[in-house]
C-alpha atoms as a PDB file:
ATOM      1  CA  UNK A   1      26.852 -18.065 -15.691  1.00  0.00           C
ATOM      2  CA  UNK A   2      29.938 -19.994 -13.961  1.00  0.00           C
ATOM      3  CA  UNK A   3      30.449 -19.957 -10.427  1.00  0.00           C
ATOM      4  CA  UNK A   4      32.311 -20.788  -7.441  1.00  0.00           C
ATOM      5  CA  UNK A   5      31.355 -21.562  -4.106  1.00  0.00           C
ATOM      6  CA  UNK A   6      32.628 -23.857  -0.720  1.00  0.00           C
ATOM      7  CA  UNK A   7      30.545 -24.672   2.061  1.00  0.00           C
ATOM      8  CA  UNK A   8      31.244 -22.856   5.310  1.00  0.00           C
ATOM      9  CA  UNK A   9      32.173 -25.314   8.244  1.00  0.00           C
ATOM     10  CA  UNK A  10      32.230 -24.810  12.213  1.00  0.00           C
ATOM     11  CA  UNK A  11      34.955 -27.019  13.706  1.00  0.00           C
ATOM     12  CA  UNK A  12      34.503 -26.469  16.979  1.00  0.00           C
ATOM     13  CA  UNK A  13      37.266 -28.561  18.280  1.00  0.00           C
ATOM     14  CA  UNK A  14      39.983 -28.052  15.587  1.00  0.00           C
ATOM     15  CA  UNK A  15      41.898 -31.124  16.953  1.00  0.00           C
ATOM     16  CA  UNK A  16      38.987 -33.417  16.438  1.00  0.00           C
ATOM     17  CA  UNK A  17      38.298 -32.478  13.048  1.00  0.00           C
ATOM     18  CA  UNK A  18      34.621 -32.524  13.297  1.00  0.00           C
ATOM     19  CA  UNK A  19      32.639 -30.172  11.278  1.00  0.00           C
ATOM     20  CA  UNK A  20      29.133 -29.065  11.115  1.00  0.00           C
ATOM     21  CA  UNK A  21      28.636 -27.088   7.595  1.00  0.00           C
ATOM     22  CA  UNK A  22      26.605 -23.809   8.236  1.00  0.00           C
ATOM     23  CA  UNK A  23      26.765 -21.920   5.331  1.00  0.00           C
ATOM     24  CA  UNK A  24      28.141 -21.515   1.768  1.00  0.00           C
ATOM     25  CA  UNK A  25      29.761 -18.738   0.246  1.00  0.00           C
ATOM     26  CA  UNK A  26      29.438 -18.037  -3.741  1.00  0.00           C
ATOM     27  CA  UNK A  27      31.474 -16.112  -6.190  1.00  0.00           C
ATOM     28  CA  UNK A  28      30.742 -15.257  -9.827  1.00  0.00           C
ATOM     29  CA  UNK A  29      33.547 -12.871 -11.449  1.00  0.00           C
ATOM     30  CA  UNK A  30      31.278 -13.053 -14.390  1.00  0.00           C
ATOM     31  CA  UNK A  31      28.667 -11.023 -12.401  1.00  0.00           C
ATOM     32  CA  UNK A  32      30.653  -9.557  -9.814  1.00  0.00           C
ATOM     33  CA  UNK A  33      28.870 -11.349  -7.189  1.00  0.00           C
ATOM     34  CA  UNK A  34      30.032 -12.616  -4.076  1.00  0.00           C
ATOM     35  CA  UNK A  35      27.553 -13.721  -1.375  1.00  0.00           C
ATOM     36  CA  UNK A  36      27.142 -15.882   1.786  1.00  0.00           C
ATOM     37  CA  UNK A  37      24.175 -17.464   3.727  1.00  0.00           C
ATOM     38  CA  UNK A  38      24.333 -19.082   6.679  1.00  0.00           C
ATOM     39  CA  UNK A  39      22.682 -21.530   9.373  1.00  0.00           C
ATOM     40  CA  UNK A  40      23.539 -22.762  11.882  1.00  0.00           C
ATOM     41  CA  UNK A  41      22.091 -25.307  13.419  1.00  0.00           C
ATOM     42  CA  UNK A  42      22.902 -24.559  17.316  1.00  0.00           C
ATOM     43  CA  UNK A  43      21.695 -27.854  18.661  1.00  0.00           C
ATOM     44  CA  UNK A  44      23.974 -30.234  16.376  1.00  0.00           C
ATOM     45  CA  UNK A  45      26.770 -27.874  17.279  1.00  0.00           C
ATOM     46  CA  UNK A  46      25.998 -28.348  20.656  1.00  0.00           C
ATOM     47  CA  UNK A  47      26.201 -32.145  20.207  1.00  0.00           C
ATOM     48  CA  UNK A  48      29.634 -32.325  19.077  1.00  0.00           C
ATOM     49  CA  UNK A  49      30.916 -29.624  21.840  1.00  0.00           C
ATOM     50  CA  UNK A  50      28.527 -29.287  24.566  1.00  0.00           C
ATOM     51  CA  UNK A  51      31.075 -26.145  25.745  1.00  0.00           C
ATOM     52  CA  UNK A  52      31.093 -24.187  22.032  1.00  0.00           C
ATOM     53  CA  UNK A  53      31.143 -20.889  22.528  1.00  0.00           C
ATOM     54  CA  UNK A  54      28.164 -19.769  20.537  1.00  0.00           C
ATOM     55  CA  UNK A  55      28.699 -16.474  20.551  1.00  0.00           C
ATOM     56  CA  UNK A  56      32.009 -16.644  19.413  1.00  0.00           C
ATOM     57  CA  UNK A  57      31.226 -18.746  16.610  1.00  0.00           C
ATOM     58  CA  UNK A  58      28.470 -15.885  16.057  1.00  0.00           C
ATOM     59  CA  UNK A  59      31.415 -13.266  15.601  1.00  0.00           C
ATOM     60  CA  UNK A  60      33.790 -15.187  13.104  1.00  0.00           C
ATOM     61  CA  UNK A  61      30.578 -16.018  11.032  1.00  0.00           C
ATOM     62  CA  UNK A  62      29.553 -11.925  11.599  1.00  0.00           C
ATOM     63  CA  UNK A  63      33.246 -11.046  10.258  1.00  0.00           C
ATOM     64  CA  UNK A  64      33.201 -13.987   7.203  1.00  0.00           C
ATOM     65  CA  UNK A  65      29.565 -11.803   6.488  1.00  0.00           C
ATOM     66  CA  UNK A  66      31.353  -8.782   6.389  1.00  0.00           C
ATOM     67  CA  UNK A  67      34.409  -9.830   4.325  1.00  0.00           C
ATOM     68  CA  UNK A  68      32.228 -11.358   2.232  1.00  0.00           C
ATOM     69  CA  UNK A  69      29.809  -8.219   1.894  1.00  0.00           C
ATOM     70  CA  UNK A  70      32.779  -5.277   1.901  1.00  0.00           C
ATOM     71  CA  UNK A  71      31.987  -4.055   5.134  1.00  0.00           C
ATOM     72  CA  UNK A  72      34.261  -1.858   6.911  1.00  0.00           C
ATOM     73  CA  UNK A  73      33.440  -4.465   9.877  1.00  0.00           C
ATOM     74  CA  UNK A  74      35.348  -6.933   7.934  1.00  0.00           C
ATOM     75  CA  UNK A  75      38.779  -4.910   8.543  1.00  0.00           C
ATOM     76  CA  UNK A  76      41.178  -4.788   5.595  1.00  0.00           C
ATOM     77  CA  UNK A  77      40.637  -8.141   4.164  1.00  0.00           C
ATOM     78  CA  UNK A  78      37.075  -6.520   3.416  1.00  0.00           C
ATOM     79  CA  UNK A  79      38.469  -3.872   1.260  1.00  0.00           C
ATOM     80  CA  UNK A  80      39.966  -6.107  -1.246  1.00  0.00           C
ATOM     81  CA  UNK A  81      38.606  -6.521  -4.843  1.00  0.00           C
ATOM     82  CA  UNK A  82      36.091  -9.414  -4.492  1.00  0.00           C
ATOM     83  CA  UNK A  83      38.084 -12.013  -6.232  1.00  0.00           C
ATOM     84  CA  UNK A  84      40.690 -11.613  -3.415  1.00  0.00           C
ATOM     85  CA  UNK A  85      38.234 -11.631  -0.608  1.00  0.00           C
ATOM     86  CA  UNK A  86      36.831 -15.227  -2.256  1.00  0.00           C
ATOM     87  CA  UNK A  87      40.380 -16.419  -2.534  1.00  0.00           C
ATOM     88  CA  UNK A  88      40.867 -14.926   1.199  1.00  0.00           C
ATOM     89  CA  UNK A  89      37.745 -16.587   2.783  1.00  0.00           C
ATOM     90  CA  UNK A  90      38.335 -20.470   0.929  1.00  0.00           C
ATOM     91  CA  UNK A  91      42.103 -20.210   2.159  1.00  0.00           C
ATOM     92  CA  UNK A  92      42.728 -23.413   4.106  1.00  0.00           C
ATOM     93  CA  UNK A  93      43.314 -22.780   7.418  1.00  0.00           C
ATOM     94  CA  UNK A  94      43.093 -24.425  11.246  1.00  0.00           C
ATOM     95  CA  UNK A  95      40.374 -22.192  12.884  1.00  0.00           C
ATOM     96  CA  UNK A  96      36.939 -22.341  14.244  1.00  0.00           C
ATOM     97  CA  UNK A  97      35.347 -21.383  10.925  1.00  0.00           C
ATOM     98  CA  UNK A  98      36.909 -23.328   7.761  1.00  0.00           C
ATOM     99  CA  UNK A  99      35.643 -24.329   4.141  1.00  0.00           C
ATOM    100  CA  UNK A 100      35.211 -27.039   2.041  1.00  0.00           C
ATOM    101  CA  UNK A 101      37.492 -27.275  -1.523  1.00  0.00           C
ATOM    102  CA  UNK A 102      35.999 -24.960  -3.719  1.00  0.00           C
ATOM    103  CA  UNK A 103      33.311 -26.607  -6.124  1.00  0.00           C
ATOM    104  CA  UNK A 104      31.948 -24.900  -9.824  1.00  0.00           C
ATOM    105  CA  UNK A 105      28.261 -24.931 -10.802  1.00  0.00           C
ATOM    106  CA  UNK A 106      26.250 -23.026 -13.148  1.00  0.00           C
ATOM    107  CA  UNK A 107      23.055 -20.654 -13.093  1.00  0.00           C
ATOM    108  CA  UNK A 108      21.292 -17.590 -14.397  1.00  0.00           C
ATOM    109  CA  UNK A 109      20.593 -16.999 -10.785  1.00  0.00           C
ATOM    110  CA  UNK A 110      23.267 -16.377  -7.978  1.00  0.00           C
ATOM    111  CA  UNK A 111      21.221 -15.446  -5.424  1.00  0.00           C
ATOM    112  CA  UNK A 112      18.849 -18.415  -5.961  1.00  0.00           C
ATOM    113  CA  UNK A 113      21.889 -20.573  -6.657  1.00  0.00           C
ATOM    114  CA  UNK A 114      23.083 -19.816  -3.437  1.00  0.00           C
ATOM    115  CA  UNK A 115      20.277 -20.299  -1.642  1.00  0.00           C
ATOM    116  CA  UNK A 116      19.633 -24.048  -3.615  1.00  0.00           C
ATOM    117  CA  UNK A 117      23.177 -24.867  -1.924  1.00  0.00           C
ATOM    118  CA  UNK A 118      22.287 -24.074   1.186  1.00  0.00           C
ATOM    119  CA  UNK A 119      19.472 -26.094   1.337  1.00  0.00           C
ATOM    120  CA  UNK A 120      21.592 -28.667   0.007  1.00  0.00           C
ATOM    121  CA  UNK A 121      24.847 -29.083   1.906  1.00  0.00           C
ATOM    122  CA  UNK A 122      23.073 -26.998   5.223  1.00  0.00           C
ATOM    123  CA  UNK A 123      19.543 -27.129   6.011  1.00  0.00           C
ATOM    124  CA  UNK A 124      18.509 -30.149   7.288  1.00  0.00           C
ATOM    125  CA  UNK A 125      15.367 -31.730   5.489  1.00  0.00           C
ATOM    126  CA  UNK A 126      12.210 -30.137   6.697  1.00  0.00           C
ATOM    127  CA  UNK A 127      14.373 -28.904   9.353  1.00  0.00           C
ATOM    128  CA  UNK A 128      14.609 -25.093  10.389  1.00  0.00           C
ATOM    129  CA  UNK A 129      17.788 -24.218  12.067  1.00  0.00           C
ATOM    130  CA  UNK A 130      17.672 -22.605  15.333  1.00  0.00           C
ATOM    131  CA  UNK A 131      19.333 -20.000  14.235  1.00  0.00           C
ATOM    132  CA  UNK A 132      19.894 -18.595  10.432  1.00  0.00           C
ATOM    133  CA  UNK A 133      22.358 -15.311   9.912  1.00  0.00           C
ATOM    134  CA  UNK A 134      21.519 -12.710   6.379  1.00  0.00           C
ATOM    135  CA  UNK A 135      23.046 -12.475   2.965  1.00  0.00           C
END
């Protein structure tokens, strides 16, 4: 089955344009799936803004979790069909948290698909992350 997904990014200095990814969101209208993972490395971060606020990154990645899940945490954007909240979440925009284009692949598993990208565009090799937030 065909799929969509965009890496999740933390800019924490919006005016520099430096990015660390730290997750991925995936959507399949196909199976009516839409999921996110993320990771984020807290150390890198560090290194490109030794004065990030971690736990406000923390939120906005706790809010893209709940838009991305439905949850009434998520506010109204979260009680949109999921092809809207997709469309919502990959919007371009000049925040904190931001996404990559949106990229197709293909699999008979979503949830393993999802977690193949994240090891791909997140996880560093035979690296854990300091700290890693659910699906």
């Amino acid at each position: 089955m065909w799929y969509s997904y965009a890496v999740v990014r933390v800019v924490p200095r919006v005016e520099r344009g430096e990015f660390l990814n730290a997750g991925v969101v995936l959507f399949s209208p196909e199976q009516d799936f839409l999921g996110a993972r993320f990771e984020v490395d807290t150390e890198r971060l560090r290194s490109l803004a030794p004065d990030v606020d971690l736990a406000a990154v923390e939120r906005h990645l706790a809010t893209f979790q709940a838009i991305c899940a439905g949850e009434p945490a998520g506010g109204p954007i979260a009680a949109l069909p999921k092809p809207e909240r997709f469309h919502w979440l990959v919007a371009p925009r000049s925040t904190i948290i931001q996404t990559s284009p949106v990229h197709v692949g293909r699999s008979q598993d979503l949830n393993s698909a999802l977690e193949d990208l994240l090891a791909e565009f997140v996880t560093l090799p035979g690296g854990v992350s300091a700290h890693a937030a659910g699906t």
